[in-house]
Protein backbone atom coordinates (compact mmCIF):
# COMPACT_ATOMS: atom_id res chain seq x y z
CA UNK A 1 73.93 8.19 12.80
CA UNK A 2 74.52 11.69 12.43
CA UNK A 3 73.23 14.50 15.07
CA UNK A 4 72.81 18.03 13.59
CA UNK A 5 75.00 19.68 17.02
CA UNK A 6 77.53 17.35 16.19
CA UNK A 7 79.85 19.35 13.97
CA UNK A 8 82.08 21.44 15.31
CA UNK A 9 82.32 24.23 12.60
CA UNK A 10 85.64 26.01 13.33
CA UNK A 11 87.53 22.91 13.22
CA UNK A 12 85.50 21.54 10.52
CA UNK A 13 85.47 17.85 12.41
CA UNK A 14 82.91 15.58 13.92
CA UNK A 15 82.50 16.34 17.87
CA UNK A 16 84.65 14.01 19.50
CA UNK A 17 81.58 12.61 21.70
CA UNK A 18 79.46 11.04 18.37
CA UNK A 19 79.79 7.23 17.16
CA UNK A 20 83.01 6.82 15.11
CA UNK A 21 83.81 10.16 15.14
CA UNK A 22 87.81 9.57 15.53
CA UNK A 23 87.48 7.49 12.68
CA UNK A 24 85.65 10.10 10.36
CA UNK A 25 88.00 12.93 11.76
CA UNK A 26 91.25 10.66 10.81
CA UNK A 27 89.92 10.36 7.21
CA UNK A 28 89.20 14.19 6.77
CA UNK A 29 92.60 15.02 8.23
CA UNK A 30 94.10 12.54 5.84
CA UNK A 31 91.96 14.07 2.58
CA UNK A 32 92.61 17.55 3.98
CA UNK A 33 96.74 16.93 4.57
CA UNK A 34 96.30 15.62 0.78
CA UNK A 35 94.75 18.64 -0.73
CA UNK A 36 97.28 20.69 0.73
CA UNK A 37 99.94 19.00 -0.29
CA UNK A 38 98.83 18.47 -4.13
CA UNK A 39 98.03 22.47 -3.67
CA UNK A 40 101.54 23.26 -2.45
CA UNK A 41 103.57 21.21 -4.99
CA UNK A 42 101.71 22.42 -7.60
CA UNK A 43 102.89 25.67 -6.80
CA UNK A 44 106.46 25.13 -6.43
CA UNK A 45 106.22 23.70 -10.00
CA UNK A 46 104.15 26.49 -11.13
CA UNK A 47 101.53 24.39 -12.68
CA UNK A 48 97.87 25.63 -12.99
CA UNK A 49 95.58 23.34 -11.64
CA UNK A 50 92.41 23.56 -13.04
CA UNK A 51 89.16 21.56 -11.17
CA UNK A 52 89.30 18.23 -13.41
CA UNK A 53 93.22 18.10 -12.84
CA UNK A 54 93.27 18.67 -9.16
CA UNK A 55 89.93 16.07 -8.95
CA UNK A 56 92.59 14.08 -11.04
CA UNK A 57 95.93 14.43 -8.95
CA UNK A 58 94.00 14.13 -5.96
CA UNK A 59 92.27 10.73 -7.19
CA UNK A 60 96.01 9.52 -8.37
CA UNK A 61 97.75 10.09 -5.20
CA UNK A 62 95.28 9.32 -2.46
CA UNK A 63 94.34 6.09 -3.93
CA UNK A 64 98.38 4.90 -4.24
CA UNK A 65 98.90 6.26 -0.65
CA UNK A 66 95.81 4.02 0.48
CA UNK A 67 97.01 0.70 -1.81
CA UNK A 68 100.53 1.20 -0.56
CA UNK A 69 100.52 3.05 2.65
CA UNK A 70 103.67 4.49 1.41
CA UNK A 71 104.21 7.75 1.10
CA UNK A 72 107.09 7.29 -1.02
CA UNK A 73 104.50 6.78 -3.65
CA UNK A 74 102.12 9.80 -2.65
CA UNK A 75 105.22 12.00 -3.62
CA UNK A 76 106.43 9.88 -6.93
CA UNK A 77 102.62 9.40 -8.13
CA UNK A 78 102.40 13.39 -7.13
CA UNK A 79 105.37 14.55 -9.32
CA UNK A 80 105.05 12.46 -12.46
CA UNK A 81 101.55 13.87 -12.77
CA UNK A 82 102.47 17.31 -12.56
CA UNK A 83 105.39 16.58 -14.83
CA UNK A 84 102.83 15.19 -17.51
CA UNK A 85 100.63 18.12 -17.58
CA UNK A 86 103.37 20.37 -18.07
CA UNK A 87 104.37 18.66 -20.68
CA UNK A 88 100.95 19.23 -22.22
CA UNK A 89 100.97 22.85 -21.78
């Protein structure tokens, strides 16, 4: 159950006080700390991301981080598919 006071705007998070809130807020950080990262190597490789290839990276990498726990992977996964669409450019 959701309550309509329960989100605390600012920090864009569940209030703390709400059923399984820790759990929800560990899984946003998680997708957040993702998109960030995706965002920033893409940047230092100067590759455009458009919406279907940051859905795409984003897919690629959070679903071998949550297979393997590793982040190992996360950055390998991360790299060869920003190598492959510059290669397509």
């Amino acid at each position: 159950m959701f309550y309509s006071d329960g989100w605390v705007e600012d920090k864009q998070r569940i209030k703390t006080r709400h059923p399984f809130a820790a759990t929800i807020n560990q899984k946003l950080y998680n997708i957040e700390k993702t998109l960030n990262f995706i965002y920033q190597v893409a940047e230092s490789n100067r590759t455009v991301l458009t919406c279907e290839s940051f859905k795409a990276a984003f897919d690629q990498v959070f679903t071998n981080v949550l297979a393997t726990g590793a982040i190992y992977f996360f950055i390998a996964a991360l790299y060869a598919l920003f190598s492959e669409l510059n290669s397509i450019d």
